[in-house]
Protein backbone atom coordinates (compact mmCIF):
# COMPACT_ATOMS: atom_id res chain seq x y z
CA UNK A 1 4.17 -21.54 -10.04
CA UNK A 2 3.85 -18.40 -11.09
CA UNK A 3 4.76 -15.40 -8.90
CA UNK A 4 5.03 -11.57 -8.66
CA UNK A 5 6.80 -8.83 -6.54
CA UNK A 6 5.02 -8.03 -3.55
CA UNK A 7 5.70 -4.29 -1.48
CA UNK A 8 5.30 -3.79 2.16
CA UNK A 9 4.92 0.02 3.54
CA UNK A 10 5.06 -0.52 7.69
CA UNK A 11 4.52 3.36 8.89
CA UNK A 12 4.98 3.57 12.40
CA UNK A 13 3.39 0.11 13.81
CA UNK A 14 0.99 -0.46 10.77
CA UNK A 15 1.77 -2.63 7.81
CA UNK A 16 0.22 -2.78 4.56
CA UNK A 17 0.85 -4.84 1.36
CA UNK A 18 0.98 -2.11 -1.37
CA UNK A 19 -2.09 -3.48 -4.83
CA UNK A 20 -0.25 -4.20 -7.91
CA UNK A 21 0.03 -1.61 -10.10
CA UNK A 22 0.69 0.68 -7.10
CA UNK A 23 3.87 2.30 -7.78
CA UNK A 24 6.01 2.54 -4.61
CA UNK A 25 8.43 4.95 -6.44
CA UNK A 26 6.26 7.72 -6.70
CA UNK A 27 4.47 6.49 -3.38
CA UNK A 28 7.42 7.50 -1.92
CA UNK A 29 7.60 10.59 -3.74
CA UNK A 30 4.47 11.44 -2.51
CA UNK A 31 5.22 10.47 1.29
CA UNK A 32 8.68 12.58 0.63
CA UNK A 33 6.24 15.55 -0.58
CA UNK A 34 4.63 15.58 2.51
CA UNK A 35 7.12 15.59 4.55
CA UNK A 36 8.70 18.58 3.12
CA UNK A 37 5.36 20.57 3.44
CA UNK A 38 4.71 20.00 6.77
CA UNK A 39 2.29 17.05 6.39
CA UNK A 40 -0.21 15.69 5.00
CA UNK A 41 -2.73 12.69 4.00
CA UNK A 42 -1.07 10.23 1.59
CA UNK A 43 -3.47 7.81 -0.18
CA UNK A 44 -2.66 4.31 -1.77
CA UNK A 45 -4.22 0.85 -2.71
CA UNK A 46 -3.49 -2.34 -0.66
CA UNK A 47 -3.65 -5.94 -0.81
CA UNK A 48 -7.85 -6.93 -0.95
CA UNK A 49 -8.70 -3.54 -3.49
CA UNK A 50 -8.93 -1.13 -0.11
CA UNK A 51 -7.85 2.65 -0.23
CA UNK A 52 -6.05 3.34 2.88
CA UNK A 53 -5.34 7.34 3.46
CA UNK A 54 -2.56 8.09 6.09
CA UNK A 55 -1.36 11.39 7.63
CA UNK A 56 2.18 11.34 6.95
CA UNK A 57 4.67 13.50 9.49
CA UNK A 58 8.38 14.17 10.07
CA UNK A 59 7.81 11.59 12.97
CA UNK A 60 6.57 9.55 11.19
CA UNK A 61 8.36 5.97 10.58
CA UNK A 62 8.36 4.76 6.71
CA UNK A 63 9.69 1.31 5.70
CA UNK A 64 9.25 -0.56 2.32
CA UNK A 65 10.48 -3.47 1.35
CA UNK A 66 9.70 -5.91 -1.58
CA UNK A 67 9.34 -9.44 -1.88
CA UNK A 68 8.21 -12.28 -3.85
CA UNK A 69 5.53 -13.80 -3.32
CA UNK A 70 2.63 -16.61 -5.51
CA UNK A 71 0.57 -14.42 -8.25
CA UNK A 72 -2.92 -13.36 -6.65
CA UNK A 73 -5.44 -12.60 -9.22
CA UNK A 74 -7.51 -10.92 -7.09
CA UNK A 75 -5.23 -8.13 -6.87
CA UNK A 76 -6.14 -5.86 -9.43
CA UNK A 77 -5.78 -3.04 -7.78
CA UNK A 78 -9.38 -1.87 -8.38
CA UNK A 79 -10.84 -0.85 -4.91
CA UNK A 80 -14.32 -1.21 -6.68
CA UNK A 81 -13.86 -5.17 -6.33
CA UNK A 82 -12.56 -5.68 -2.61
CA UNK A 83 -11.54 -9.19 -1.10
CA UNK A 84 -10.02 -10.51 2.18
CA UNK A 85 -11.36 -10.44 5.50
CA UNK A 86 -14.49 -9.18 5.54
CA UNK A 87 -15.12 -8.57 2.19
CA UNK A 88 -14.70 -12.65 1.83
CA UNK A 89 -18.36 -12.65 3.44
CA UNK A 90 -20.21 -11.07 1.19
């Protein structure tokens, strides 16, 4: 079985499986950013090829963690090609 790393980013009570290919090194660099400046929008790629944009605080709760997990690949990364939920019903 092949398998990759797979990174979780739960901010406050919302989770999200971080695309490959998106770095969470300089996600966090960029959540870090906005923090300093007051706030601001932070966008990434998840898990199913979505952008998500969130408005990052200094309330605001950041946790990422790894794991590993089968190889997907459908996860590309590439939000022009989305899949899961429903995007699986097109």
């Amino acid at each position: 079985m092949q398998t990759m790393a797979r990174t979780r980013i739960a901010l406050n009570e919302s989770e999200f499986f971080l695309a490959q290919g998106e770095d969470a090194v300089e996600l966090r660099g960029r959540i870090e950013e906005a923090i300093q400046t007051g706030g601001g929008f932070v966008e990434f790629s998840v898990v199913g090829n979505r952008s998500v944009s969130v408005l990052i605080s200094s309330v605001t709760h950041v946790v990422i963690s790894v794991e590993t997990v089968e190889f997907d690949a459908r996860d590309t990364g590439d939000s022009a090609v989305p899949y899961g939920g429903e995007y699986d019903l097109l």
